[in-house]
C-alpha atoms as a PDB file:
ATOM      1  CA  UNK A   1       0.000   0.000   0.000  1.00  0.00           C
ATOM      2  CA  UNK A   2       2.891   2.630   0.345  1.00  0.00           C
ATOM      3  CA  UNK A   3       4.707   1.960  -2.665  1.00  0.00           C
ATOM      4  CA  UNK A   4       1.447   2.116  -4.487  1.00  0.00           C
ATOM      5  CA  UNK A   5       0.705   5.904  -2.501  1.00  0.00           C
ATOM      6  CA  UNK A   6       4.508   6.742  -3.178  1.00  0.00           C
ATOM      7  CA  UNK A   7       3.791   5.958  -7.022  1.00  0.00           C
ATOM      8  CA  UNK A   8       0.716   7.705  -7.148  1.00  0.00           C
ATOM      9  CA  UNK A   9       2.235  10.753  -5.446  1.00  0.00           C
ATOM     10  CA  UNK A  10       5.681  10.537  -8.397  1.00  0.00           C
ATOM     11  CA  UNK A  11       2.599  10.402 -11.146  1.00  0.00           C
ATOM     12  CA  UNK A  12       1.151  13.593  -9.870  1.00  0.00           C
ATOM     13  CA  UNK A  13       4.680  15.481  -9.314  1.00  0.00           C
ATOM     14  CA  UNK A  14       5.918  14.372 -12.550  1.00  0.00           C
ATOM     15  CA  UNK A  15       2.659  15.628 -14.190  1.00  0.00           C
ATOM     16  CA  UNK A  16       2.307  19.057 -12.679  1.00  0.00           C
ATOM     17  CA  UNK A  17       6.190  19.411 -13.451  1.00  0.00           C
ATOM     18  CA  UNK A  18       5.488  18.416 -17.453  1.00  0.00           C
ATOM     19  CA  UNK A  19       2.553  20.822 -17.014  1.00  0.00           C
ATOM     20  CA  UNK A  20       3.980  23.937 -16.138  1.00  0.00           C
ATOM     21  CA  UNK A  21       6.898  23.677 -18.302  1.00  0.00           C
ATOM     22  CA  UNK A  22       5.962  26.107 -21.652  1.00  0.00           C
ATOM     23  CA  UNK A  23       7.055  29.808 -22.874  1.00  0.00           C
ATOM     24  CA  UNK A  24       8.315  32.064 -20.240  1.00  0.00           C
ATOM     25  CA  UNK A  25       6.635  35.387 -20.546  1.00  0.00           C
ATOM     26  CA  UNK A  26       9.835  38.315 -19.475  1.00  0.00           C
ATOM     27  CA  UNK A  27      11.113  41.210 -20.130  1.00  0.00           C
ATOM     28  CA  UNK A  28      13.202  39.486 -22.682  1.00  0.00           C
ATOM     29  CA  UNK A  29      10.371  38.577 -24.678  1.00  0.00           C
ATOM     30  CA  UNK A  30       6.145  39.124 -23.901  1.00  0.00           C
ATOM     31  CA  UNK A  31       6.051  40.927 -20.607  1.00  0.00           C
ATOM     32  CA  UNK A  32       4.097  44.354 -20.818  1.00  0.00           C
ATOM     33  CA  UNK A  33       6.125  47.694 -21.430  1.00  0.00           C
ATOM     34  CA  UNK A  34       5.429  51.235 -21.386  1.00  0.00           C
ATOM     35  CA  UNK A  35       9.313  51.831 -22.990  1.00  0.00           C
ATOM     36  CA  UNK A  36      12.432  50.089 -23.803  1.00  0.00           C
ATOM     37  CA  UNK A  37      13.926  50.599 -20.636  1.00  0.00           C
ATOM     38  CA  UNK A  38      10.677  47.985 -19.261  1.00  0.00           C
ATOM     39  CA  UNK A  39      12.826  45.369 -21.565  1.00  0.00           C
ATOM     40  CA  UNK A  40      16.106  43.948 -22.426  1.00  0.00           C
ATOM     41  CA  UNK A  41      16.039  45.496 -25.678  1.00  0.00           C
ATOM     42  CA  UNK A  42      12.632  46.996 -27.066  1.00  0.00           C
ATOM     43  CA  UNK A  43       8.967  47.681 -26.551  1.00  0.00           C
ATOM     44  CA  UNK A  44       6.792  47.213 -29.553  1.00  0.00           C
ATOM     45  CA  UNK A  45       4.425  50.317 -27.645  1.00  0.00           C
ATOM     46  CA  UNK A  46       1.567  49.939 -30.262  1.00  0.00           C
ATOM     47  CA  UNK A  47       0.595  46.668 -29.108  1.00  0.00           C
ATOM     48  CA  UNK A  48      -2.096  46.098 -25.791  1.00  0.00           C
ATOM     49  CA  UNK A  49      -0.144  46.901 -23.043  1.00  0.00           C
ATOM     50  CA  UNK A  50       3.179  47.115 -24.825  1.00  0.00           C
ATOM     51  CA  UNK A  51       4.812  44.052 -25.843  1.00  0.00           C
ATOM     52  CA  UNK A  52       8.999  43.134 -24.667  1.00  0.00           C
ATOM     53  CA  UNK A  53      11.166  41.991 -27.817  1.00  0.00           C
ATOM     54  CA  UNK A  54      14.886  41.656 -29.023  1.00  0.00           C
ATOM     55  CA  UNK A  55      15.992  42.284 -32.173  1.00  0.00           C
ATOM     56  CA  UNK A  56      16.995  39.427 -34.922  1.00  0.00           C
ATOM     57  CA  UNK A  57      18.052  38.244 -37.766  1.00  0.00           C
ATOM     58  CA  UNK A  58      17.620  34.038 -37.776  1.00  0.00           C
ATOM     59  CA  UNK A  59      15.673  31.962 -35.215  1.00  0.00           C
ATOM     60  CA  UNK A  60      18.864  31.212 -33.296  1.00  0.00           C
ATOM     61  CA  UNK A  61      18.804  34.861 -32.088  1.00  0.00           C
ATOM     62  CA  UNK A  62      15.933  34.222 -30.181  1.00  0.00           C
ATOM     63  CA  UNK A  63      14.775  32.334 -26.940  1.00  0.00           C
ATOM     64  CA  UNK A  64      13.200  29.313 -26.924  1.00  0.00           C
ATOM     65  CA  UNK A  65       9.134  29.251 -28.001  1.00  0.00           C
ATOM     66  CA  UNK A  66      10.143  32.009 -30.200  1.00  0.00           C
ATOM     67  CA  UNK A  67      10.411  32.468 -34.018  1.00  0.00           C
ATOM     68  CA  UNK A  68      12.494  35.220 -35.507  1.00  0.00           C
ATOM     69  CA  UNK A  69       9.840  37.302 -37.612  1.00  0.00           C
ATOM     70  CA  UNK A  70      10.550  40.010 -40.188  1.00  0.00           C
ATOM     71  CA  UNK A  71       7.919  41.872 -38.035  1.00  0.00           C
ATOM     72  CA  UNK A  72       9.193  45.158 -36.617  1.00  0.00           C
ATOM     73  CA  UNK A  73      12.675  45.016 -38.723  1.00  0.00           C
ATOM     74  CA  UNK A  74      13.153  41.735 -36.928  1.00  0.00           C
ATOM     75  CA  UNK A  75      11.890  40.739 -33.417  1.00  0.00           C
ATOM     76  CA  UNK A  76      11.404  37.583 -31.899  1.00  0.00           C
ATOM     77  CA  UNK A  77       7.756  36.029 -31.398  1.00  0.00           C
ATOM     78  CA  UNK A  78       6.006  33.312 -29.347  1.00  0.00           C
ATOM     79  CA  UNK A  79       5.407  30.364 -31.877  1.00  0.00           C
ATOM     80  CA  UNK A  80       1.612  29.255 -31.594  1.00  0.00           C
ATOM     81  CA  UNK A  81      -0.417  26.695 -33.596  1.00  0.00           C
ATOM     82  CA  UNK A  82      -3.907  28.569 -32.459  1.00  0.00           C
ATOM     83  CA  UNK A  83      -5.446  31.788 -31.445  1.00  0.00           C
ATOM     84  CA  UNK A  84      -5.827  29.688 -27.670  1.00  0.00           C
ATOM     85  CA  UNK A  85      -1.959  29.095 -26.985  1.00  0.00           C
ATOM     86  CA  UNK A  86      -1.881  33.561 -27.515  1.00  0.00           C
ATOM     87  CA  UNK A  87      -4.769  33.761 -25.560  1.00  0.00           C
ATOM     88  CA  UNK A  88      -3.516  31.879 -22.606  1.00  0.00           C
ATOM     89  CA  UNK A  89      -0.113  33.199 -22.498  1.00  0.00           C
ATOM     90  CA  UNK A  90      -0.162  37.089 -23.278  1.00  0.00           C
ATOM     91  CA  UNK A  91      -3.990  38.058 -22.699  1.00  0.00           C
ATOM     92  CA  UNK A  92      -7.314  38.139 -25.341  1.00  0.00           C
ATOM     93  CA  UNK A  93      -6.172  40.515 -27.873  1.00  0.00           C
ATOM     94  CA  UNK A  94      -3.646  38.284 -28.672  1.00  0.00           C
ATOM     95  CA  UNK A  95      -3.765  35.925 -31.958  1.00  0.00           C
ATOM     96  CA  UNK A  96      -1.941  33.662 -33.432  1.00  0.00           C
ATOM     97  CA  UNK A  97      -1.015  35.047 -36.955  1.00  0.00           C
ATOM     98  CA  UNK A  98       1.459  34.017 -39.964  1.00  0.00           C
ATOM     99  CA  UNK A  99       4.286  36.158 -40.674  1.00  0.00           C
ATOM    100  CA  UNK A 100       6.958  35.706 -42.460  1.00  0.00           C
ATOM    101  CA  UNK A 101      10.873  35.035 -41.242  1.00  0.00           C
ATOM    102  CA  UNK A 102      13.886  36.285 -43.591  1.00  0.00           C
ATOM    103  CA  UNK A 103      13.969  33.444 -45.130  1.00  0.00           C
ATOM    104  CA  UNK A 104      10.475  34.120 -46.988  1.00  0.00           C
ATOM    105  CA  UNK A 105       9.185  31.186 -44.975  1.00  0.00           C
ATOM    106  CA  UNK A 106       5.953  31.133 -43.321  1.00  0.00           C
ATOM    107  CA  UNK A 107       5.747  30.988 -39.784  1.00  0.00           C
ATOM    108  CA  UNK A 108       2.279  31.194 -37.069  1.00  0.00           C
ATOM    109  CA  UNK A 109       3.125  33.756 -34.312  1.00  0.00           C
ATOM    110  CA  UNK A 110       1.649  35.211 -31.826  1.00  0.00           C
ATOM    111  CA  UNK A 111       0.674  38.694 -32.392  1.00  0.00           C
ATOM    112  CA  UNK A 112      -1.872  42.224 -31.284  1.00  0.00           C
END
């Protein structure tokens, strides 16, 4: 009976920890701004609330759960497959959008 409890309780650890792993909202990328000093690097201030970015050129510039977009010059995105995973993780007026990269390729962001 305690081994079976002890497993039960590892199940349940292990799936909250799988659960909460995703994209980390920060001033590096997604948290709210009023200016560029609220970031790393820049504020996109036209979007809801202001919207944290860095710069890029290729999708190695940015952090992970991000896509390097030709938006803004070149800023780094939160990859989504639907309007839901924007939703959830920056707010309602947030959708999930294609864009391109500087390659020409298509790729789903999340975006005001």
């Amino acid at each position: 009976m305690n081994s079976r409890f002890a497993f039960i309780i590892f199940v349940i650890a292990t799936l909250l920890l799988v659960l909460s792993c995703g994209p980390a909202v920060d001033s590096t990328v997604g948290a709210a701004c009023e200016d560029d000093r609220d970031c790393d690097e820049e504020c996109i201030t036209g979007w809801p609330g202001g919207f944290c970015t860095i710069s890029c050129q290729d999708h190695a510039d940015c952090p992970p759960d991000t896509l390097c977009t030709d938006t803004e010059s070149g800023v780094c995105l939160f990859a989504c497959d639907h309007h839901d995973d924007c939703k959830a993780l920056l707010g309602e007026e947030f959708k999930c959008e294609d864009e391109t990269d500087f390659e020409s390729r298509e790729v789903w962001v999340c975006t005001d």
